[in-house]
N, C-alpha and C. Protein backbone atom coordinates (compact mmCIF):
# COMPACT_ATOMS: atom_id res chain seq x y z
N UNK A 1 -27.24 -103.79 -85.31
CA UNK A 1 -26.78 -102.43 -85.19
C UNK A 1 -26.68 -102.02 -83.73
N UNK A 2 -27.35 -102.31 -83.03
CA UNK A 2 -27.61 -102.04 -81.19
C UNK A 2 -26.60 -102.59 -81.00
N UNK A 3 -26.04 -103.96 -81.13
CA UNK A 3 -24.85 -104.51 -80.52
C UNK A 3 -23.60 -104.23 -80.98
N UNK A 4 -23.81 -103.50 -82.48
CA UNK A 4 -22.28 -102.95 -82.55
C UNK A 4 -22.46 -101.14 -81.58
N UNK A 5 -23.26 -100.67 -82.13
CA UNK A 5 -23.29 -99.59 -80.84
C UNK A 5 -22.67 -99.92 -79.46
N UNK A 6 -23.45 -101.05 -78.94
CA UNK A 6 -23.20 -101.29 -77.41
C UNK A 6 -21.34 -101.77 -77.42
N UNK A 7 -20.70 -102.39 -78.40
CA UNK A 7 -19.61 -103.24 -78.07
C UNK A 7 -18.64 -101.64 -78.68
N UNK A 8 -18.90 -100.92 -79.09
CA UNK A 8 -18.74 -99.22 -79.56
C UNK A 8 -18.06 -99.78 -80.62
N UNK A 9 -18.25 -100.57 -81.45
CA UNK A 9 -17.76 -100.73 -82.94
C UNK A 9 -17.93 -99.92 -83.87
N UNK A 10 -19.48 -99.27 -83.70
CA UNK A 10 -19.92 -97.60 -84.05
C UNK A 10 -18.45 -96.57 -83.94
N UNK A 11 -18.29 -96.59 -82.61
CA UNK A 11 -17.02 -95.57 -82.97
C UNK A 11 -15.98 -95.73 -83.12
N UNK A 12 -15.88 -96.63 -83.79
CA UNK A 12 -14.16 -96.73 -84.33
C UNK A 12 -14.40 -96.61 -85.91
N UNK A 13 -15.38 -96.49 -86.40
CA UNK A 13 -15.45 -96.42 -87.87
C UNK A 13 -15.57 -95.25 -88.09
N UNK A 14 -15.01 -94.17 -87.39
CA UNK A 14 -14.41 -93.06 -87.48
C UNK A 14 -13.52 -92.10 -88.94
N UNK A 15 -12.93 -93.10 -89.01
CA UNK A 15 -11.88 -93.02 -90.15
C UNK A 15 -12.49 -93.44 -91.41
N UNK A 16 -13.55 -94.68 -91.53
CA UNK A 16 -14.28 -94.64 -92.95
C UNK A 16 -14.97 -93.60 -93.59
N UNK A 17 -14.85 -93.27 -94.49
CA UNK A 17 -15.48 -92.03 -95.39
C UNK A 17 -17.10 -93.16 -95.96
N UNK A 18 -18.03 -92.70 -95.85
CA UNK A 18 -18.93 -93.42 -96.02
C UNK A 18 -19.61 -93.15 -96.90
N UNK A 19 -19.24 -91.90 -97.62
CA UNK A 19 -20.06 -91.18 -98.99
C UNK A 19 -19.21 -91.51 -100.00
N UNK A 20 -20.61 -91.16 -101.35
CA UNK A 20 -20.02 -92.12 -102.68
C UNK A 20 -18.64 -91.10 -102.82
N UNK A 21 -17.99 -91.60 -103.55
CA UNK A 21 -16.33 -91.14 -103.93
C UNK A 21 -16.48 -89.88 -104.61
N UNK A 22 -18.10 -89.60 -105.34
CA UNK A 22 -17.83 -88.33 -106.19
C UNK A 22 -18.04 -87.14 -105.18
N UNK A 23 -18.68 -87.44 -103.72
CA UNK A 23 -19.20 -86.59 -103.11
C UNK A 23 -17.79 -86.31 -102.03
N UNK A 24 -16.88 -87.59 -101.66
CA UNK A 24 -15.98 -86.86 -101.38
C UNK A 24 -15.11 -85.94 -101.18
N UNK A 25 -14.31 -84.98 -100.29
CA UNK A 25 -13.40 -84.11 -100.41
C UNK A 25 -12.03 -84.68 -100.83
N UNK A 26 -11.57 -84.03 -101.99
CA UNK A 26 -9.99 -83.79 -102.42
C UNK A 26 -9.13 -83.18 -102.43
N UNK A 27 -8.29 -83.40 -101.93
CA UNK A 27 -6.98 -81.90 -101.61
C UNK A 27 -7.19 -81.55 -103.08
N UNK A 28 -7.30 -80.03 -102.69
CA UNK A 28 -6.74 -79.22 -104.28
C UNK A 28 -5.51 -79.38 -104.67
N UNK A 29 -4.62 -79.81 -103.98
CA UNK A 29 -3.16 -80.22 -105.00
C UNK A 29 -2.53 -81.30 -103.47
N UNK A 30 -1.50 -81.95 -103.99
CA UNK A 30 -0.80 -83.17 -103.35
C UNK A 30 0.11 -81.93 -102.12
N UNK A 31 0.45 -81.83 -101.46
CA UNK A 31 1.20 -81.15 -100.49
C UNK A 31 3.10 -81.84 -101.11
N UNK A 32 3.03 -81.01 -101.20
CA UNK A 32 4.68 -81.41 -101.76
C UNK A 32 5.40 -79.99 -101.32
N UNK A 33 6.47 -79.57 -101.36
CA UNK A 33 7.53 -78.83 -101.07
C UNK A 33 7.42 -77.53 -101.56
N UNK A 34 8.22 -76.45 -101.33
CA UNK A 34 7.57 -75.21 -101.44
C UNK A 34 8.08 -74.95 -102.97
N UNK A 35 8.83 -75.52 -103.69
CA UNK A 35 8.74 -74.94 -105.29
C UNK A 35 7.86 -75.69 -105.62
N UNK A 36 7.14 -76.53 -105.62
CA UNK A 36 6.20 -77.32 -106.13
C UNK A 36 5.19 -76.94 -106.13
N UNK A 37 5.05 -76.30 -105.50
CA UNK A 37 3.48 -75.30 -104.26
C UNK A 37 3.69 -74.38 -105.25
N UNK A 38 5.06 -73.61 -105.45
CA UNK A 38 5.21 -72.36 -106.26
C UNK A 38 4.54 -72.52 -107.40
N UNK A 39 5.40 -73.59 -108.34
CA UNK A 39 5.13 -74.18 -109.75
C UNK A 39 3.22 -74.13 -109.55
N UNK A 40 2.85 -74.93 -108.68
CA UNK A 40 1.44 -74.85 -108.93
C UNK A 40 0.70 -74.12 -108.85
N UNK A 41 0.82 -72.96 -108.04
CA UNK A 41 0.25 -71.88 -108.01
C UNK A 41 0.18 -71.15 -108.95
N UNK A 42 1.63 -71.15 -109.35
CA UNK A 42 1.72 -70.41 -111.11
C UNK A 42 1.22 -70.63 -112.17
N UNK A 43 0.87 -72.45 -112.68
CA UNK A 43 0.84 -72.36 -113.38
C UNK A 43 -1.36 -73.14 -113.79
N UNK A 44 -1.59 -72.60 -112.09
CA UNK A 44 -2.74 -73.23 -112.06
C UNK A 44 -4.02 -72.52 -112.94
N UNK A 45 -4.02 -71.46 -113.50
CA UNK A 45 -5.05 -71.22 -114.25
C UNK A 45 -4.02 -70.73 -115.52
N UNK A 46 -3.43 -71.37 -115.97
CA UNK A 46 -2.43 -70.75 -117.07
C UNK A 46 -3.29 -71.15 -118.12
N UNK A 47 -3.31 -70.36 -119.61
CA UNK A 47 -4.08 -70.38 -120.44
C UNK A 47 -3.02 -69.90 -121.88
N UNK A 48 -2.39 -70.74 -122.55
CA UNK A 48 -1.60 -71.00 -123.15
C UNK A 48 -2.16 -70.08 -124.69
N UNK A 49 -3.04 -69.85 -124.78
CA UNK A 49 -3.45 -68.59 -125.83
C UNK A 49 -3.24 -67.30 -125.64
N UNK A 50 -3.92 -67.31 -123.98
CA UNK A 50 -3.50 -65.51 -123.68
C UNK A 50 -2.26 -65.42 -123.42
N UNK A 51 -1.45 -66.70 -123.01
CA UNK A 51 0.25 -66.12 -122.67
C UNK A 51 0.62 -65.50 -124.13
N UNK A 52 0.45 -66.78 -125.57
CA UNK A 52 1.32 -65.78 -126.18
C UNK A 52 0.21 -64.75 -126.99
N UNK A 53 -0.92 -64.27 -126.26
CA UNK A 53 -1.73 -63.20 -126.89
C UNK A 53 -0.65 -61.56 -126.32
N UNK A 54 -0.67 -62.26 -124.92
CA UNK A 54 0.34 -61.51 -124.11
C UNK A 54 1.71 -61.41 -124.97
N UNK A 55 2.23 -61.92 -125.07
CA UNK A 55 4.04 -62.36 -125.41
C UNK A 55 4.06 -60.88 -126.70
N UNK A 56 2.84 -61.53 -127.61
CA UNK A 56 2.57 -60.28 -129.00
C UNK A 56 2.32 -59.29 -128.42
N UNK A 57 1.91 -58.91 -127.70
CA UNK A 57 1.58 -57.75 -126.77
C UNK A 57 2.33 -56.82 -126.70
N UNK A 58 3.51 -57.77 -125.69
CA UNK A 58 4.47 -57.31 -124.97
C UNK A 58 5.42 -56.46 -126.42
N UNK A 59 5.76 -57.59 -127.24
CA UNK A 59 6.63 -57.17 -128.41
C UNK A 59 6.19 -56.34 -129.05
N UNK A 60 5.04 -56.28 -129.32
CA UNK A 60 4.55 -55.03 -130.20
C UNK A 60 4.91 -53.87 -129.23
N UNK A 61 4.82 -53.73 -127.92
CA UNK A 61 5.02 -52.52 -127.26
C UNK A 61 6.26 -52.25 -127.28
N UNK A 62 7.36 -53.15 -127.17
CA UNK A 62 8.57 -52.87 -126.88
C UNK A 62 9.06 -52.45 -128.54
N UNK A 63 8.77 -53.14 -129.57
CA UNK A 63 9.10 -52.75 -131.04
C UNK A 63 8.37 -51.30 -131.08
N UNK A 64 7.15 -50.75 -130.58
CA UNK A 64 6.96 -49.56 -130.53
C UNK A 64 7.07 -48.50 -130.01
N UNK A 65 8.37 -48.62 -128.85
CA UNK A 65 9.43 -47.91 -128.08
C UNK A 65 10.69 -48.34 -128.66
N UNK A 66 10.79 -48.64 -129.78
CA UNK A 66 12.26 -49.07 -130.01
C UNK A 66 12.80 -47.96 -131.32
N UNK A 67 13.85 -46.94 -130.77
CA UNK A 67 14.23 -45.80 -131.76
C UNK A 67 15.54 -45.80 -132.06
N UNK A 68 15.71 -47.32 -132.44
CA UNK A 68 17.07 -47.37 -133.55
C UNK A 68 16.98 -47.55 -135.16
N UNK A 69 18.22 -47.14 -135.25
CA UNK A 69 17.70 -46.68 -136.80
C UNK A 69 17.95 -48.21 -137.45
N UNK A 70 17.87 -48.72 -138.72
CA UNK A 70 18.17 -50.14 -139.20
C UNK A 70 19.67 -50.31 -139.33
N UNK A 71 19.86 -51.23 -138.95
CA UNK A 71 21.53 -51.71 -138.79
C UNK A 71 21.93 -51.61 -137.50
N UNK A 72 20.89 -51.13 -136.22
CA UNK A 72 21.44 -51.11 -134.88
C UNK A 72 20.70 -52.05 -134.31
N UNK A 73 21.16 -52.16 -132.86
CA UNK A 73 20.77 -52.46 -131.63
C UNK A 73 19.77 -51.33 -130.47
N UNK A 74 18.82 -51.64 -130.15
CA UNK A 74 18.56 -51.06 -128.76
C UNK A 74 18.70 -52.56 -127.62
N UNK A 75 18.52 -52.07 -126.63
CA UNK A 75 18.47 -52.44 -125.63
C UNK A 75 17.62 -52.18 -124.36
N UNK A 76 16.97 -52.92 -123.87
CA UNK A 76 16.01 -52.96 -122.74
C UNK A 76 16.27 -53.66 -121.61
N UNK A 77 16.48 -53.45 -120.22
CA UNK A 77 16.76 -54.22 -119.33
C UNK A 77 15.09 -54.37 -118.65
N UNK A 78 15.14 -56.02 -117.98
CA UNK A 78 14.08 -55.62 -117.16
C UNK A 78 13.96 -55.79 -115.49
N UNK A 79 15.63 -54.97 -115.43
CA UNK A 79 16.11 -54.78 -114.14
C UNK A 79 16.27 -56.06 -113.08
N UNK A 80 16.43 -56.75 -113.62
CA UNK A 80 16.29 -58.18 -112.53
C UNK A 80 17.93 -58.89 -112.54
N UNK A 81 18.72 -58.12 -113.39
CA UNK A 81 20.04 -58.85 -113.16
C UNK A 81 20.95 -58.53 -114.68
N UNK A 82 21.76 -58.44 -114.86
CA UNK A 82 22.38 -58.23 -116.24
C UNK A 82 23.25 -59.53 -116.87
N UNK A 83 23.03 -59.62 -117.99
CA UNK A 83 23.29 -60.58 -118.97
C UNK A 83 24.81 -60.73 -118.93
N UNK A 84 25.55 -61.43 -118.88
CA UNK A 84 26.89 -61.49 -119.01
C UNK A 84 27.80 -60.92 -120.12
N UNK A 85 28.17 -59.68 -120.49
CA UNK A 85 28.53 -59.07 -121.56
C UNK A 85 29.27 -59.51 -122.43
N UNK A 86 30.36 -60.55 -122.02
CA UNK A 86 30.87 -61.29 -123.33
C UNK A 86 29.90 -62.11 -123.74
N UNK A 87 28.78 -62.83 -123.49
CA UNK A 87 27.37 -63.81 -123.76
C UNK A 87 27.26 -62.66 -124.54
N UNK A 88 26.65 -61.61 -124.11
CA UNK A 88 26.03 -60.78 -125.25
C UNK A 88 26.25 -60.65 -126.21
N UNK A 89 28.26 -59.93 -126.46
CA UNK A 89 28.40 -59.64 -127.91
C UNK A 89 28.91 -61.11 -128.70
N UNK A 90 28.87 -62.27 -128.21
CA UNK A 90 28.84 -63.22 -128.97
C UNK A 90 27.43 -63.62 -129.35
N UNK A 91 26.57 -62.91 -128.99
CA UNK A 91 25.13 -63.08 -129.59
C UNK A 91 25.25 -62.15 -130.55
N UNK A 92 25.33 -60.88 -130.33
CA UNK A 92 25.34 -59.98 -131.02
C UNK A 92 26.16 -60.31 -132.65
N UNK A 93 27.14 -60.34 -132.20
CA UNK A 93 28.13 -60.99 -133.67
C UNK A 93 27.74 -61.78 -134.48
N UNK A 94 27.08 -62.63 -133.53
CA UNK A 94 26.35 -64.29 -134.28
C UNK A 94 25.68 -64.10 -135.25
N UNK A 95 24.66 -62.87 -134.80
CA UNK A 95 23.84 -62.36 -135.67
C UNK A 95 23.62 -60.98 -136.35
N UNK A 96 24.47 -61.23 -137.56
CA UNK A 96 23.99 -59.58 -138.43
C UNK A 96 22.64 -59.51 -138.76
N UNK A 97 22.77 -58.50 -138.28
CA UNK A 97 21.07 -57.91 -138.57
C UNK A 97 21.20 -57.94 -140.50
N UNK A 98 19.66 -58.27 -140.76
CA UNK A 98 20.09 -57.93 -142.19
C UNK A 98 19.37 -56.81 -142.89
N UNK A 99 19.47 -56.05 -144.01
CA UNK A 99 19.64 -54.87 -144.70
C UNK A 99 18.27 -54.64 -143.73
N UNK A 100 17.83 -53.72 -143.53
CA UNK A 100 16.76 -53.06 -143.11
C UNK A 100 16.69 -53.25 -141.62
N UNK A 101 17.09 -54.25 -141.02
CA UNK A 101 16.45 -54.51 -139.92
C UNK A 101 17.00 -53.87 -138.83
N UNK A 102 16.34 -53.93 -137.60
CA UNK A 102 17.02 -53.54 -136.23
C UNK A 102 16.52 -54.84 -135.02
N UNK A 103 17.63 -54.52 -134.30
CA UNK A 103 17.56 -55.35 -133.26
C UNK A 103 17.20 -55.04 -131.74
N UNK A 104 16.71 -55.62 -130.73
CA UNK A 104 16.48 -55.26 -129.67
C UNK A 104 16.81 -56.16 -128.88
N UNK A 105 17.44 -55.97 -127.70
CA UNK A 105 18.18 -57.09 -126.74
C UNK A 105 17.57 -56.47 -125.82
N UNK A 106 16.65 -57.94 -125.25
CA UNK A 106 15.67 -57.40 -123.76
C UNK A 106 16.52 -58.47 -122.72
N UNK A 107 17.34 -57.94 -121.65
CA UNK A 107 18.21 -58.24 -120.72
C UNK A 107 17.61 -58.99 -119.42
N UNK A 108 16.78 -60.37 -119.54
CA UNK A 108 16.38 -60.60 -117.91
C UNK A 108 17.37 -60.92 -116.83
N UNK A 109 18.74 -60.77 -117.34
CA UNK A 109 20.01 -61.12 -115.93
C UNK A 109 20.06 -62.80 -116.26
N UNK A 110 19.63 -63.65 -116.12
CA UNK A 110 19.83 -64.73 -116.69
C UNK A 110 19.88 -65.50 -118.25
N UNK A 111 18.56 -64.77 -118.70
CA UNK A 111 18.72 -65.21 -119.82
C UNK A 111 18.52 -63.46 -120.73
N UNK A 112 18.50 -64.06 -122.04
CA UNK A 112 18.70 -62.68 -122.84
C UNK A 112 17.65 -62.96 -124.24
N UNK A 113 16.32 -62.55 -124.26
CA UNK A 113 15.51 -62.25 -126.02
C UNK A 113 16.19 -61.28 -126.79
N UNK A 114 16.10 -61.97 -128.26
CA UNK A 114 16.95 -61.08 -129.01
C UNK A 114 15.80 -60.69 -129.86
N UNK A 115 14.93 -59.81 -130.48
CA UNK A 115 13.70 -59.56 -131.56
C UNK A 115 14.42 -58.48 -132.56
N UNK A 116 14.80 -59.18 -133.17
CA UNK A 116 15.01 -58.66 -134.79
C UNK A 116 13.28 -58.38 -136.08
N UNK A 117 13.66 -57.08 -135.98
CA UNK A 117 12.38 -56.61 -137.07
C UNK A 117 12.67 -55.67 -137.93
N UNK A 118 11.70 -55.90 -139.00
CA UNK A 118 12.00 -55.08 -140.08
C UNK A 118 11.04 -53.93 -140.42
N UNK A 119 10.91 -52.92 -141.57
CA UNK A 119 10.27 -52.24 -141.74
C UNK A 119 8.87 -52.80 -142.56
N UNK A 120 7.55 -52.86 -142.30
CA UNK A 120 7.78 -51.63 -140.97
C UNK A 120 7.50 -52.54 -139.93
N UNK A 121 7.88 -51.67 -138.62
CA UNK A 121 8.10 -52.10 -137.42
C UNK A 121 7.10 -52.98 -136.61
N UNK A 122 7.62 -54.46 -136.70
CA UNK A 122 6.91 -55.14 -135.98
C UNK A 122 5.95 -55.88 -136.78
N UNK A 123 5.85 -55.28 -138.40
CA UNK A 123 4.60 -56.85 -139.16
C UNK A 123 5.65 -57.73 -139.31
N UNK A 124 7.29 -57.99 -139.66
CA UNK A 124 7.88 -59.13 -139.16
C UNK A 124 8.63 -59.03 -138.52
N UNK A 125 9.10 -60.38 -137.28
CA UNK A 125 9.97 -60.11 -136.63
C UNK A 125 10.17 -61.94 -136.27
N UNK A 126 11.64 -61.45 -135.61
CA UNK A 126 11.91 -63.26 -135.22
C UNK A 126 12.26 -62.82 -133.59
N UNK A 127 11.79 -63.93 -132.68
CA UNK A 127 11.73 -63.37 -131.23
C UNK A 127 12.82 -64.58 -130.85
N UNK A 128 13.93 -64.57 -130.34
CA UNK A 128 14.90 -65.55 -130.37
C UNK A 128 15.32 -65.41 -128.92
N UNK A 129 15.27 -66.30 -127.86
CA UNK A 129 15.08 -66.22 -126.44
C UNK A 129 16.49 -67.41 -126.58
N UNK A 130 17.65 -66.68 -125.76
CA UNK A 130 18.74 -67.78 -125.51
C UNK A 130 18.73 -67.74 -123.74
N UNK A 131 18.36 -68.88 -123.63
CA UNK A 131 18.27 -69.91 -122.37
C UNK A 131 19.26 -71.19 -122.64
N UNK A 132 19.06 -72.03 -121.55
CA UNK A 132 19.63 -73.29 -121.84
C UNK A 132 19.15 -74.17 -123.01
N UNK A 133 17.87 -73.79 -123.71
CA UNK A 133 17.64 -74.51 -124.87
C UNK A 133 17.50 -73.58 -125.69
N UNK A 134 17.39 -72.80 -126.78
CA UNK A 134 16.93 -71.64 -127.09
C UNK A 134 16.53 -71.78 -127.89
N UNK A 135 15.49 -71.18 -128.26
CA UNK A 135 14.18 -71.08 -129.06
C UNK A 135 13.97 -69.80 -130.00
N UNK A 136 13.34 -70.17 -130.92
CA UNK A 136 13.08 -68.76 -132.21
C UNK A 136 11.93 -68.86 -132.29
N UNK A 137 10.98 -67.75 -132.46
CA UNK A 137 9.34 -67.51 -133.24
C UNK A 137 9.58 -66.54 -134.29
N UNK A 138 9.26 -66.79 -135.11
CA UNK A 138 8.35 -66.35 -136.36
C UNK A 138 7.41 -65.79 -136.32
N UNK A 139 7.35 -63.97 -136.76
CA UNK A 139 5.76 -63.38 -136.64
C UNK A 139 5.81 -63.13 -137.83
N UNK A 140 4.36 -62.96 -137.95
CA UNK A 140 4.59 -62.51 -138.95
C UNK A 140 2.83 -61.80 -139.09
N UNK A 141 2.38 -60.09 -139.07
CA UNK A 141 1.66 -59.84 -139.28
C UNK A 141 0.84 -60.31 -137.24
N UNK A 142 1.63 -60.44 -136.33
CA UNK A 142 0.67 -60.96 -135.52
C UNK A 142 0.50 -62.24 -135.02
N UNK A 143 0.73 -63.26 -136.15
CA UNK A 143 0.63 -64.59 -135.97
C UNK A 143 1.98 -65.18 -136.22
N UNK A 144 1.93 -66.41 -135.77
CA UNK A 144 3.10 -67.23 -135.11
C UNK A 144 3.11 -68.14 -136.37
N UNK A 145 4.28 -67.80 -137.27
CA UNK A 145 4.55 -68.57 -138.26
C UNK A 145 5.35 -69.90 -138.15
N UNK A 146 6.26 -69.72 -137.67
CA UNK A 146 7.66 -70.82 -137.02
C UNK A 146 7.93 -70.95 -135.86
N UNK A 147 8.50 -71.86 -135.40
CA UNK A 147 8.79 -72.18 -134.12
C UNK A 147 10.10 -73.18 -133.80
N UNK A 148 10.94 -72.60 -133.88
CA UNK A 148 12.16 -73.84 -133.76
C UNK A 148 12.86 -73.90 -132.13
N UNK A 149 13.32 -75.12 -131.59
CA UNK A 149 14.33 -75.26 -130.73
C UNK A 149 15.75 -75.99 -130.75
N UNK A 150 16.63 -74.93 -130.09
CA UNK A 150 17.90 -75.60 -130.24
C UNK A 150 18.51 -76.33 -129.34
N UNK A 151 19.75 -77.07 -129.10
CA UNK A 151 20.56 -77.97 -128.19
C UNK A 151 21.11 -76.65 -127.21
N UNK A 152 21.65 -75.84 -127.93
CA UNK A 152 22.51 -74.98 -126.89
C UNK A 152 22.80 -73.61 -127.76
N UNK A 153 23.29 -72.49 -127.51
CA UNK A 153 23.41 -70.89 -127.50
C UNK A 153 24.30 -71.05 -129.16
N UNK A 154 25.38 -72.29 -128.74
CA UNK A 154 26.07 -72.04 -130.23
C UNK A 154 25.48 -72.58 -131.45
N UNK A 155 24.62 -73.87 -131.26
CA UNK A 155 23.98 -74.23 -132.46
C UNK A 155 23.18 -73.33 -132.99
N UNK A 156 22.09 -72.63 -131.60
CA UNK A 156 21.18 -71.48 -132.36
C UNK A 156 22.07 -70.38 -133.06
N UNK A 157 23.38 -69.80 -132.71
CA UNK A 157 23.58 -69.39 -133.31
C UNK A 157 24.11 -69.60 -134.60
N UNK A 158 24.63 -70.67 -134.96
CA UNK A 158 25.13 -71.01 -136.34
C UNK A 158 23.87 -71.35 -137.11
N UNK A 159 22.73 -72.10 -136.50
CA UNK A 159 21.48 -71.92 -137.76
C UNK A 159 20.65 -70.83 -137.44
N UNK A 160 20.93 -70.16 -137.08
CA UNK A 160 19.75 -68.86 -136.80
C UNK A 160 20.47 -67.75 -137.95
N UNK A 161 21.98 -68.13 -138.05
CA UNK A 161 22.63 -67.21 -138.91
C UNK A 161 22.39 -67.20 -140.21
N UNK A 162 22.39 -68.48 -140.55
CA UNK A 162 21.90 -68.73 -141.92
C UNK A 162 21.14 -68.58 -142.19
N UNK A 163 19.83 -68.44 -141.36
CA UNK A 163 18.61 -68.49 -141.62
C UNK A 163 18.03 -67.15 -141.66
N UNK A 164 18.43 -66.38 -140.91
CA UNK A 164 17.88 -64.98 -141.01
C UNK A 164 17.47 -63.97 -141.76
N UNK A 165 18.30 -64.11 -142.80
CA UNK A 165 17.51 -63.14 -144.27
C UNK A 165 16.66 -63.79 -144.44
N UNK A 166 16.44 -65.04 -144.54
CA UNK A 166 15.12 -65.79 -145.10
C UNK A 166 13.77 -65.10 -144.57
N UNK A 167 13.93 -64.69 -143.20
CA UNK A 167 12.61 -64.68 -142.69
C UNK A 167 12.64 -62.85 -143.28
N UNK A 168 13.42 -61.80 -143.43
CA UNK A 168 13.09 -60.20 -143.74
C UNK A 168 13.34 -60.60 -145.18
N UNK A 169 13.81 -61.50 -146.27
CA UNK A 169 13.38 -61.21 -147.51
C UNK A 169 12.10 -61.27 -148.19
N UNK A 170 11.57 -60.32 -148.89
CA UNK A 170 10.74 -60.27 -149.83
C UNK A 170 9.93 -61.38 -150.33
N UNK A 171 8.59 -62.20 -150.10
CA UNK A 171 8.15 -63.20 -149.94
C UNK A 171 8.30 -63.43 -151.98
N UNK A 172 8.44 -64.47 -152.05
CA UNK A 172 8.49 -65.18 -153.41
C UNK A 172 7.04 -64.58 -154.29
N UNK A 173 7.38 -64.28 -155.29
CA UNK A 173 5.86 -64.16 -156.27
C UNK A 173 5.91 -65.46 -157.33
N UNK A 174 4.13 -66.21 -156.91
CA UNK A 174 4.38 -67.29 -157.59
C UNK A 174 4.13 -66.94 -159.16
């Protein structure tokens, strides 16, 4: 040990980390580029129960500001950009509301949720988000009955059409 001291072999082992691996320091995330940084920041304590504890939240509030009568539309923007208006009423068309229900079109500028509910307001509803893949939920009472995804805006709309009374008719008596 004296002669690696003296020949300073001591200080070049500078760079070895000499503690066990668990006691080591680890970057809290890989340094990568600034959406990556973004993405991780966002999605670093994400908790996939309270989002959609949240999501029911949100809908129950907005279904309980919503004062159209059955057979309409309201509408909600959430100011960040507007939906492309022919996109819209080919959503709109796609889907007749059926006997009782009303609709609500919440506008994020890129993409557009469509929540169709029935009386009474908000124990069912279908939450139908058209993005590049678009997706339907099923409530029902609170809880998340269904969950489907589609290829693109026109498939959801041709099976979302068919499908739609199914979810506001009158549940079967066995």
């Amino acid at each position: 040990m004296a002669d690696e001291k003296a020949s300073g072999f001591e200080e070049t082992k500078w760079w070895i980390d000499r503690g066990p691996v668990k006691e080591r320091e680890k970057p809290a995330e890989p340094a990568k580029g600034i959406i990556e940084k973004w993405a991780y920041e966002l999605l670093k304590n994400y908790n996939q129960d309270q989002a959609a504890k949240n999501l029911v939240d949100i809908n129950s509030k907005l279904l309980a500001g919503l004062s159209v009568s059955p057979g309409d539309w309201g509408y909600y923007s959430l100011e960040v950009g507007k939906y492309p208006q022919e996109k819209l009423a080919k959503i709109k068309s796609g889907l007749p509301l059926p006997r009782g229900a009303r609709g609500l079109i919440v506008d994020a500028g890129y993409s557009v949720r469509v929540i169709i509910a029935d009386d009474p307001l908000g124990d069912r509803y279908v939450d139908i988000n058209f993005t590049d893949a678009p997706s339907l939920d099923y409530w029902v009472r609170g809880q998340l009955v269904e969950e489907r995804v589609y290829g693109n805006v026109g498939e959801a709309l041709k099976r979302i059409r068919a499908e739609l009374p199914r979810f506001f008719s009158p549940p079967q008596k066995s």
